[in-house]
Protein backbone atom coordinates (compact mmCIF):
# COMPACT_ATOMS: atom_id res chain seq x y z
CA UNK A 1 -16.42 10.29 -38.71
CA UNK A 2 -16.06 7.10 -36.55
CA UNK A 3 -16.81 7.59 -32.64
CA UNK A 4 -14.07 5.80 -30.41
CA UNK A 5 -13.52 4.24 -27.19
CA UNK A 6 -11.79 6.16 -25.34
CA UNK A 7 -9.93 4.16 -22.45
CA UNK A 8 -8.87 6.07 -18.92
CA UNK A 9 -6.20 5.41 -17.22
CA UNK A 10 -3.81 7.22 -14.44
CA UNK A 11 -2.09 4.51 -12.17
CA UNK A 12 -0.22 1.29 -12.09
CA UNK A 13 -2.59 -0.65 -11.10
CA UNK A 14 -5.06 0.88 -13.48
CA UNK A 15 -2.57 0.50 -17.02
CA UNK A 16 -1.69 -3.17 -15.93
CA UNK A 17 -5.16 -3.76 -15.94
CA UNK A 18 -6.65 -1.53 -18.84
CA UNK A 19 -3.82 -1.63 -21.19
CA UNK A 20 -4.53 -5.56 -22.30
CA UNK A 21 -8.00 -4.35 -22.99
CA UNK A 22 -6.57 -1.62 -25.11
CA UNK A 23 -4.52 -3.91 -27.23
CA UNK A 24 -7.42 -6.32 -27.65
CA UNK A 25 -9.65 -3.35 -29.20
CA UNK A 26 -6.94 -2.87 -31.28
CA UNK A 27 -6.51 -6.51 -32.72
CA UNK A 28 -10.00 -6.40 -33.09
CA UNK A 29 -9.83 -3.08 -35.32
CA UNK A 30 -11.69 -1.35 -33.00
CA UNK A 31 -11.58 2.44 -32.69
CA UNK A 32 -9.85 2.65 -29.37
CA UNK A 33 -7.89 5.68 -27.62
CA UNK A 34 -5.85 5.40 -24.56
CA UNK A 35 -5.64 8.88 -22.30
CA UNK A 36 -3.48 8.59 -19.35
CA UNK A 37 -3.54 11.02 -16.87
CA UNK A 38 -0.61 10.07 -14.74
CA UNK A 39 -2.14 10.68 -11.44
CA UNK A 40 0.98 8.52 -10.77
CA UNK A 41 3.72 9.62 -13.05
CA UNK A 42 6.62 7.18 -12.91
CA UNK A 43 4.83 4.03 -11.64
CA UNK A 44 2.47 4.69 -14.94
CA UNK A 45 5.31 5.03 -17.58
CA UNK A 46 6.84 1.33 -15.83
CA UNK A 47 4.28 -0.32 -17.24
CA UNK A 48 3.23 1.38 -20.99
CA UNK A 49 6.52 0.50 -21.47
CA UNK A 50 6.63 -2.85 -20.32
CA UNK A 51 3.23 -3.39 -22.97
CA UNK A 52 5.03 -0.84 -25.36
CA UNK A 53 2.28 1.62 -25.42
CA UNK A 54 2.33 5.06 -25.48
CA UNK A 55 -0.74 6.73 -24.55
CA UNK A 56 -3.04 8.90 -27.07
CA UNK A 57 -2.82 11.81 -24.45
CA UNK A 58 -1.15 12.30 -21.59
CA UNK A 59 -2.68 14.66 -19.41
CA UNK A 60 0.39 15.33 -17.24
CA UNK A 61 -1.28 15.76 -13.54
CA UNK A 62 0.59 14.50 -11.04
CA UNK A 63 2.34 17.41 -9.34
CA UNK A 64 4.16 17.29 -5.81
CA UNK A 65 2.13 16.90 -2.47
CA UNK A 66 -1.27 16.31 -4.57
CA UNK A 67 -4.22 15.38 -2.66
CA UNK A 68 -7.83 14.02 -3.31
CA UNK A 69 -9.50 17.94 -4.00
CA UNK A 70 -6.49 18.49 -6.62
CA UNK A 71 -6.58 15.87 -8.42
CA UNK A 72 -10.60 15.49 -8.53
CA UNK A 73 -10.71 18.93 -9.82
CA UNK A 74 -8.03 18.64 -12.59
CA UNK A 75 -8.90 15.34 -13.99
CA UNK A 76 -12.43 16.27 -14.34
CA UNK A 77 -11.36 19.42 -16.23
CA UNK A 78 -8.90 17.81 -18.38
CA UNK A 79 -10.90 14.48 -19.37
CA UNK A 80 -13.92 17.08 -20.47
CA UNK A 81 -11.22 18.49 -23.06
CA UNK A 82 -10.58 15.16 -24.26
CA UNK A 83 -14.03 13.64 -24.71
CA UNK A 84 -15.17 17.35 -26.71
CA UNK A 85 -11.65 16.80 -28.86
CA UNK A 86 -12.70 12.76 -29.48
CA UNK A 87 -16.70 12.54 -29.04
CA UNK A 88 -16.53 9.35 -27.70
CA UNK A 89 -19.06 6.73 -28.08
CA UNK A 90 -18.47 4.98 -25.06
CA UNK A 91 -15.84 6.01 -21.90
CA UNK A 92 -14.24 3.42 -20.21
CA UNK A 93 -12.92 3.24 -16.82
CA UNK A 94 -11.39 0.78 -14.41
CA UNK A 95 -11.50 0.06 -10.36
CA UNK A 96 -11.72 2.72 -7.83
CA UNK A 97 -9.16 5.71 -8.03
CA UNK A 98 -9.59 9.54 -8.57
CA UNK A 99 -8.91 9.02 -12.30
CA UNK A 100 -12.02 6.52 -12.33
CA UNK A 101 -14.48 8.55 -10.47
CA UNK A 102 -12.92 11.77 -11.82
CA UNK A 103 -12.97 10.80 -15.99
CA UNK A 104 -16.58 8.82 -15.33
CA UNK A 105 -18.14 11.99 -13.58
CA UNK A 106 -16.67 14.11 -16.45
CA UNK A 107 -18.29 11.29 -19.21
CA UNK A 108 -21.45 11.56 -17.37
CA UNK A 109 -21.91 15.75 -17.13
CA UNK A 110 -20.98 15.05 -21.31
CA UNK A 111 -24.07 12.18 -21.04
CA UNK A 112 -21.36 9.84 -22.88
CA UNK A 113 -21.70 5.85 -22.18
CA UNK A 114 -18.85 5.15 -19.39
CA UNK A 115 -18.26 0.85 -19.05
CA UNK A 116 -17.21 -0.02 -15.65
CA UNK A 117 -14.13 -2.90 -15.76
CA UNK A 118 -13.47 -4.54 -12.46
CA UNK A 119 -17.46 -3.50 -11.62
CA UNK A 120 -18.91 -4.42 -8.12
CA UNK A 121 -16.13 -4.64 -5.70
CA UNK A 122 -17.79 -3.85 -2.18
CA UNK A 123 -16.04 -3.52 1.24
CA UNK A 124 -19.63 -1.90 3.07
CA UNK A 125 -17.44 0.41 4.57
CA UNK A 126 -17.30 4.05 2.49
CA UNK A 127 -14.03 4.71 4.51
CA UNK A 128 -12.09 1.34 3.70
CA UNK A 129 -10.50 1.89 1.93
CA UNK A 130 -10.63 5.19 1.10
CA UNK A 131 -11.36 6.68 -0.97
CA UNK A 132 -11.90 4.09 -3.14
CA UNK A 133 -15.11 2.60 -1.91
CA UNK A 134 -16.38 6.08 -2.33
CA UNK A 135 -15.62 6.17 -6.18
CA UNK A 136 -16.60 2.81 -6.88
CA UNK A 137 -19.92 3.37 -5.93
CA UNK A 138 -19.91 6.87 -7.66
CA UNK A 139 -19.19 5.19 -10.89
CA UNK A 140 -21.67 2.07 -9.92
CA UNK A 141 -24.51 4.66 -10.10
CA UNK A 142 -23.71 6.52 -13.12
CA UNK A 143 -22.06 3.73 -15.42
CA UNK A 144 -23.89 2.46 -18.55
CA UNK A 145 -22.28 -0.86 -18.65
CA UNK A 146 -20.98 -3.28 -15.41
CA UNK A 147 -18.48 -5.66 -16.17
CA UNK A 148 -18.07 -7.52 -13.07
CA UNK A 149 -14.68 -9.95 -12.29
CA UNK A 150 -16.75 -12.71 -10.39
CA UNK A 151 -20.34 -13.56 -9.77
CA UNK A 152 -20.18 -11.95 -5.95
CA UNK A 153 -19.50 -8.88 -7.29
CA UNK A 154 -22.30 -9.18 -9.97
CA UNK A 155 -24.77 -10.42 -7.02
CA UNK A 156 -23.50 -6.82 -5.31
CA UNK A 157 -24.58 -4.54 -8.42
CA UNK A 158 -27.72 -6.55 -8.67
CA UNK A 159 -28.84 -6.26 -5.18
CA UNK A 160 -28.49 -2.14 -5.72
CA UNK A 161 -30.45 -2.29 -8.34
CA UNK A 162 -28.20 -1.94 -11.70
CA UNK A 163 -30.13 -3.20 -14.48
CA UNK A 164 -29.15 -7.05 -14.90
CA UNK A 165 -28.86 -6.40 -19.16
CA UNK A 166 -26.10 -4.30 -18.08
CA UNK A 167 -24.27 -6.24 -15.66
CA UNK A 168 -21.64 -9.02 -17.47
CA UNK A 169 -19.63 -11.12 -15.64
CA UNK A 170 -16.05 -11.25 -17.33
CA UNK A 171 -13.39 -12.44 -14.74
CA UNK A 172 -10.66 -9.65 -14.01
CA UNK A 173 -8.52 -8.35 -16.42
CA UNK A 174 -5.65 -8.15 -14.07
CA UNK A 175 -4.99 -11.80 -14.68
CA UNK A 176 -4.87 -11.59 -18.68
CA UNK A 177 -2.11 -9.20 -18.09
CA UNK A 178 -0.17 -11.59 -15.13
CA UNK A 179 -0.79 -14.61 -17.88
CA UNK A 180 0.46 -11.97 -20.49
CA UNK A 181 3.93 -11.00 -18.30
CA UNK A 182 4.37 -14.63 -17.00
CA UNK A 183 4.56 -16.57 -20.42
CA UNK A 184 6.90 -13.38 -21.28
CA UNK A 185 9.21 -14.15 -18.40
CA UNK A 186 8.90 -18.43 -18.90
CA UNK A 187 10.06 -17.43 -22.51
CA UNK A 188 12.79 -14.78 -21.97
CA UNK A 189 10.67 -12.23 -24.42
CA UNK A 190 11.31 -9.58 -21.33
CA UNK A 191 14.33 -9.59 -18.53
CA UNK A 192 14.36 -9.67 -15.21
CA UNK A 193 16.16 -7.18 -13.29
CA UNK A 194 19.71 -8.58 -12.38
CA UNK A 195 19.79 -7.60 -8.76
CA UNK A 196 16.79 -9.11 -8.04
CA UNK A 197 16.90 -12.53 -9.29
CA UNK A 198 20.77 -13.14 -7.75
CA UNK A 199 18.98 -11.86 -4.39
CA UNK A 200 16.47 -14.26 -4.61
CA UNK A 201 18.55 -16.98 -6.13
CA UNK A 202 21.06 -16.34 -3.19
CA UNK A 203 18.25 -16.60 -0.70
CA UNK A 204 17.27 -19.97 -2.25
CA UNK A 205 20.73 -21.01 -2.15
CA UNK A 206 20.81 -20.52 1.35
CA UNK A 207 17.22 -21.76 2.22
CA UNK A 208 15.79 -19.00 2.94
CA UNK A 209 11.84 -18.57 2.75
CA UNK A 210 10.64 -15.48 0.57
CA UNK A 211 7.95 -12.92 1.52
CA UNK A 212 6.86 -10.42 -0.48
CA UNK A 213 5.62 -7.26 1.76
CA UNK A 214 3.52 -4.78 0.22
CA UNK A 215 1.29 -1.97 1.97
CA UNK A 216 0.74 1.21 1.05
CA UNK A 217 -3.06 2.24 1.88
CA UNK A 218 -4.11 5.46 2.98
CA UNK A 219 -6.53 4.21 5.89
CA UNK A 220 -3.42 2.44 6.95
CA UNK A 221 -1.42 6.08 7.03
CA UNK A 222 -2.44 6.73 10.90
CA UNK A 223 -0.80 3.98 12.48
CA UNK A 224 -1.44 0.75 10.73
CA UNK A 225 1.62 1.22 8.44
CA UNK A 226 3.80 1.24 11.82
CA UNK A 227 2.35 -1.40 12.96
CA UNK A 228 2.34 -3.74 10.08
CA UNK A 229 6.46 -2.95 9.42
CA UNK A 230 7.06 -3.51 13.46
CA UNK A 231 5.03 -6.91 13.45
CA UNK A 232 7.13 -7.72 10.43
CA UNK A 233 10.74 -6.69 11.79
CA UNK A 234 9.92 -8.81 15.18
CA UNK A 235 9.23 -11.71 12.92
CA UNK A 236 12.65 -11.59 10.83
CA UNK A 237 14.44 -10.87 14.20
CA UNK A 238 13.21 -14.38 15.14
CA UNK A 239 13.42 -16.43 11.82
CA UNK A 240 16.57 -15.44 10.19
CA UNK A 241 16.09 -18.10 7.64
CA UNK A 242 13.09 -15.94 6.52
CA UNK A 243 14.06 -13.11 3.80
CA UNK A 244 11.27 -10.16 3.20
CA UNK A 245 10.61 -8.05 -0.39
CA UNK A 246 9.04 -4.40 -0.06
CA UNK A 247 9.13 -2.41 -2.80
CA UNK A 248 8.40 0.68 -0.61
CA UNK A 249 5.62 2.87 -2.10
CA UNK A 250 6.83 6.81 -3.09
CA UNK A 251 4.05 7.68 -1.00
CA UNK A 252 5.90 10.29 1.91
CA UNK A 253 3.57 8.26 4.52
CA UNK A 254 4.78 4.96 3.75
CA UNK A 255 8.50 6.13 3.87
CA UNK A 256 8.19 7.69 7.35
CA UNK A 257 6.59 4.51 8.70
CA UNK A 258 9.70 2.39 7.43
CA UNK A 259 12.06 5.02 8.70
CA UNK A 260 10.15 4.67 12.00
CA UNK A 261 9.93 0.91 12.25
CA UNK A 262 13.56 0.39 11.43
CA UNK A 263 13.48 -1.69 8.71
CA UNK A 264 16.36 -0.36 7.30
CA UNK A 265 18.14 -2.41 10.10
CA UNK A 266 17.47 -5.47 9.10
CA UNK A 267 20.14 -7.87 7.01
CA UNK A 268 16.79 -9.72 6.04
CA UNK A 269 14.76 -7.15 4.83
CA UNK A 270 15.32 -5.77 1.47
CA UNK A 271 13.48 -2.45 0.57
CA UNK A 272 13.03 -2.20 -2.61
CA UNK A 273 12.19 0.57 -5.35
CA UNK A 274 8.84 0.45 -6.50
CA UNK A 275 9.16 -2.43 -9.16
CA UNK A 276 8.06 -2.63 -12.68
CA UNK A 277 5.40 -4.95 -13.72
CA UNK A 278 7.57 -7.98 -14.60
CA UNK A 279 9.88 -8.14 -11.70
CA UNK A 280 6.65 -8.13 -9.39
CA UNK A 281 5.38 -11.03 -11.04
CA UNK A 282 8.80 -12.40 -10.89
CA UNK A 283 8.70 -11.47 -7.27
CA UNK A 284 5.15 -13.07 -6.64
CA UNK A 285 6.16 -16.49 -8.80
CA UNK A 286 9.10 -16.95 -6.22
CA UNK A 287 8.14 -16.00 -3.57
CA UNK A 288 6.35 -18.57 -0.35
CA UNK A 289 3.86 -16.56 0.58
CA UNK A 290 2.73 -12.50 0.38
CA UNK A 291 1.68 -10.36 3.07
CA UNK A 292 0.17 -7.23 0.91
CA UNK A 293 -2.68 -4.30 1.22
CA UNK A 294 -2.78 -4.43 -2.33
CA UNK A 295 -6.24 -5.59 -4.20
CA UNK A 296 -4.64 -6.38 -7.45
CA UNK A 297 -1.67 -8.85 -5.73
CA UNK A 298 -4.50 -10.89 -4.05
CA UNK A 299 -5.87 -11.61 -7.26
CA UNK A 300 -2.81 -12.16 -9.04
CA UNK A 301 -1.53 -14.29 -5.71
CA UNK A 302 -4.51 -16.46 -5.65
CA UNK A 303 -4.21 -16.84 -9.66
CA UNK A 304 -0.80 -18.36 -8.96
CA UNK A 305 -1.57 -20.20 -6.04
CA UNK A 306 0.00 -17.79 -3.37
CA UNK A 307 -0.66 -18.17 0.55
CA UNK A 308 -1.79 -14.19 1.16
CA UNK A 309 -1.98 -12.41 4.56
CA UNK A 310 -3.90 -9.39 3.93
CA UNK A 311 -3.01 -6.36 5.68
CA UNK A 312 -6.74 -4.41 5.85
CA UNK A 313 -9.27 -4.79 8.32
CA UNK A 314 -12.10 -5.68 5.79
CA UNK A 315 -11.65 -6.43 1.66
CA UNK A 316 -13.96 -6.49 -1.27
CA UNK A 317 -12.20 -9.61 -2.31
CA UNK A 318 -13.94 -12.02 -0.30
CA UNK A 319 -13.74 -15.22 -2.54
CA UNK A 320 -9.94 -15.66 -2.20
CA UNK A 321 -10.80 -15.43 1.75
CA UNK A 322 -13.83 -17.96 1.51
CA UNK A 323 -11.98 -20.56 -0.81
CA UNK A 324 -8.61 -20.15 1.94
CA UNK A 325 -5.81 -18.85 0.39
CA UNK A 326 -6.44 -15.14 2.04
CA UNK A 327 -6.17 -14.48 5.51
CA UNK A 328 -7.71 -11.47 7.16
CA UNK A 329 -5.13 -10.18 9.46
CA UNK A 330 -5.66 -6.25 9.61
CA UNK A 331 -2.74 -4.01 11.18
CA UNK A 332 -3.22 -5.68 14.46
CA UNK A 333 0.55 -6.70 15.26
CA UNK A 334 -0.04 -9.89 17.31
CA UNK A 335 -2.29 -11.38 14.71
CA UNK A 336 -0.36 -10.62 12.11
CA UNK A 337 2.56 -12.48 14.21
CA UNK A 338 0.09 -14.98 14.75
CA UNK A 339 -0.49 -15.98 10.99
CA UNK A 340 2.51 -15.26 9.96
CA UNK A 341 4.26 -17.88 12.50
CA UNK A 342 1.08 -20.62 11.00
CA UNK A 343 2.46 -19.97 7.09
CA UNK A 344 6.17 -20.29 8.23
CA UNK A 345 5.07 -23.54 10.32
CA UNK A 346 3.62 -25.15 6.99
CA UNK A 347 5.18 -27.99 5.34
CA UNK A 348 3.15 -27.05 2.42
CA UNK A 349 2.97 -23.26 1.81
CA UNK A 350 1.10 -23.33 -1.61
CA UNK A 351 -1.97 -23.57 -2.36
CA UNK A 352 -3.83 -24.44 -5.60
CA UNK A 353 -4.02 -22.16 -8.20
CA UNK A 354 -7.40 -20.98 -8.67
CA UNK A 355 -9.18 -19.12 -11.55
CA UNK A 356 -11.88 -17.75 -9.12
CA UNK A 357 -10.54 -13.89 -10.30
CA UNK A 358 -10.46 -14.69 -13.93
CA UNK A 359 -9.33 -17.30 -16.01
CA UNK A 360 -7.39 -14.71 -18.87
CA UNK A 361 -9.80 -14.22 -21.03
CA UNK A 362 -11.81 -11.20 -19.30
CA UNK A 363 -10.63 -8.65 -22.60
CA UNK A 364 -11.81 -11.12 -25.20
CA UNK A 365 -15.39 -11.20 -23.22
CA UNK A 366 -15.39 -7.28 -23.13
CA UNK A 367 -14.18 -6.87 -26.84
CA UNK A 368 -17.14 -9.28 -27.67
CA UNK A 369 -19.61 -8.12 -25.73
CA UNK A 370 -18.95 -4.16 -27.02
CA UNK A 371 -18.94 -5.36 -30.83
CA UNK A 372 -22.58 -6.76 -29.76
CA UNK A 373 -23.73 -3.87 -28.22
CA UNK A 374 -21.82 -1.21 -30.72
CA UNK A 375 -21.73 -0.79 -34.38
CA UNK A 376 -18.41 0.65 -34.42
CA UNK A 377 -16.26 1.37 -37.72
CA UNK A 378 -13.27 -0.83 -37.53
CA UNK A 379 -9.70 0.57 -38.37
CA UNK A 380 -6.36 -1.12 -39.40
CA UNK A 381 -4.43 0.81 -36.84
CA UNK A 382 -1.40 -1.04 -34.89
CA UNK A 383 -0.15 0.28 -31.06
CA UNK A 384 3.05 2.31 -32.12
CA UNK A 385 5.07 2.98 -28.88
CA UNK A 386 6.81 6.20 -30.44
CA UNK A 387 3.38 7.20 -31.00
CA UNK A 388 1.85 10.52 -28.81
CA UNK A 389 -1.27 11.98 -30.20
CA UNK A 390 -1.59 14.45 -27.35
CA UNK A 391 -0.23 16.16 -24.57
CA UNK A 392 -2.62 18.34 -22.28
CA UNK A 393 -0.56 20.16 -19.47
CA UNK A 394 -1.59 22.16 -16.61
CA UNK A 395 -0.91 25.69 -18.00
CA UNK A 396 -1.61 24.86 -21.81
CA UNK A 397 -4.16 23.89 -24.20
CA UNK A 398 -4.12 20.98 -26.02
CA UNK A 399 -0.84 20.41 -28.83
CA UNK A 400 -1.22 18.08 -31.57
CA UNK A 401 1.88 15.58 -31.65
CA UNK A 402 0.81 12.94 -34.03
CA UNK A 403 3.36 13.11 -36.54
CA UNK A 404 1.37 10.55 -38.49
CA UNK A 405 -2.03 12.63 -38.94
């Protein structure tokens, strides 16, 4: 019986960067599972159906008012009855959330392989952001395999001591999937959502500069979210020509900081649902610059050549900052004011697009590199969207679904 790879996944961030990967072990007849645990329900579903995936088992988590001890406890649980159900040959995960630390620690009490994607990302700081620096460096100690996006975050796992046969340098899967979405949008494979391009086609029309706002992190949730939404109402209340995007997280937090800050005032500001994968790379194509919290949009903003205020007080993302196309600005209000007022000053507001993230090949590196180091059985099995092999809910065994065998 062949041993898969069984692929983790349980946010947006997480499918939109794991999900390529999946498909490429697939084209490459590789024995490949997907298990979602939709830590983040909705946002999750967005994007399998924007890759038209449905996931080999959906472990159904999320549940309302959830919090770090919940979900830490359930995943690991949950991910232990899938790797008994599949003996896995290898486990992999992605980034920094519960789901990573949670389905890696799970893998490791099972002594399976786990394969670290997006390996190395370091802030210093084990409470920014949190908790994510925290389960990064949980799965840094006990993953088998590294693959790192650039060569900083290579040097990182290096200088800690990770075996260098077992560090690769890939480049970030994040941008296989924006080059994936964009040539989909350039060649009308996937629409746009109506509202959204007449608002920004209006705003053009009346020549208006476009921001796209994004915050949402949890070291941010004692202040810094008011701060960064009040720093950005002052500056619309002085440049009316200037027209800001939020999709405003589901996150309680982030909604009682807009509520707080007033944004909902503002003819200018246009809060937004949280958007699926295509319209935010719509979003990010049009916009002028991006003031975002968000790891995954500096990436994707400095693949496009995007002018990026970042919204944290320190990032693991330093080589967008060192090559000039991120600015550190924190939730301090007056420098965000500050920076914000040098963009809108620019004649020239781009930047060049640069590959220092990943060039859009990081899943054909990975697929090669595990054929090299596996002798895995290949299959002749195509992603079926109808397809559900499993469900695993929180008050029921496992239930067989595959109405295919």
């Amino acid at each position: 019986m062949r041993k898969p790879i069984v692929l983790v996944i349980g946010t947006r961030a997480e499918a939109i960067k794991l999900i390529p990967l999946y498909l490429a072990l697939l084209k490459a007849k590789l024995p490949a599972l997907l298990c979602a645990t939709f830590q983040h329900a909705a946002l999750l579903e967005q994007v399998c159906e924007i890759f038209n995936v449905t996931p080999d088992f959906n472990l159904h988590v999320m549940k309302k008012n959830q919090d770090l001890f919940y979900l830490t406890q359930v995943i690991l649980e949950k991910t232990k009855q899938v790797y008994l159900q599949t003996n896995p040959s290898l486990v992999l995960v992605h980034g920094d959330t519960t789901t990573t630390m949670a389905s890696a620690l799970s893998a490791f009490y099972l002594q399976i392989p786990i394969g670290h994607i997006e390996a190395g990302l370091r802030t210093g700081n084990m409470y920014a952001p949190f908790p994510e620096e925290m389960n990064r460096k949980v799965v840094g100690q006990i993953a088998t395999y590294h693959f790192a996006p650039t060569a900083f975050s290579t040097a990182n796992l290096l200088s800690e001591g990770v075996d260098r046969t077992q560090v690769f340098c890939t480049g970030n899967t994040i941008v296989d999937a924006l080059h994936m979405v964009k040539e989909k949008i350039e060649t009308k494979q996937i629409e746009i959502d109506k509202k959204i391009k007449n608002k920004i086609n209006s705003c053009k029309k009346n020549r208006q500069k476009i921001v796209l706002l994004t915050a949402h992190r949890r070291e941010s949730f004692n202040g810094g979210l008011l701060r960064i939404f009040t720093s950005i109402k002052q500056f619309v209340q002085k440049h009316e020509d200037v027209a800001i995007f939020f999709p405003v997280h589901p996150n309680p937090n982030v909604k009682t900081a807009v509520e707080q800050a007033g944004l909902c005032e503002e003819k200018n500001i246009f809060l937004l649902e949280p958007l699926l994968y295509k319209d935010l790379v719509y979003l990010l194509t049009q916009s002028d610059w991006i003031a975002t919290d968000s790891g995954g949009i500096q990436e994707e903003a400095v693949s496009l050549g995007k002018r990026i205020l970042v919204l944290r007080d320190i990032t693991e993302r330093w080589e967008g900052v060192w090559e000039g196309s991120e600015i550190l600005v924190g939730t301090n209000q007056k420098r965000i004011l500050e920076e914000m007022e040098k963009i809108y000053l620019m004649t020239d507001k781009s930047v060049k697009a640069s590959s220092i993230y990943g060039d859009g090949n990081a899943c054909k590196r990975i697929v090669s590199i595990l054929k090299n180091t596996f002798s895995f059985e290949q299959i002749s099995r195509k992603p079926r969207s109808s397809r559900v092999v499993f469900e695993i809910r929180q008050d029921e065994k496992s239930v067989s679904r595959d109405s295919n065998g």
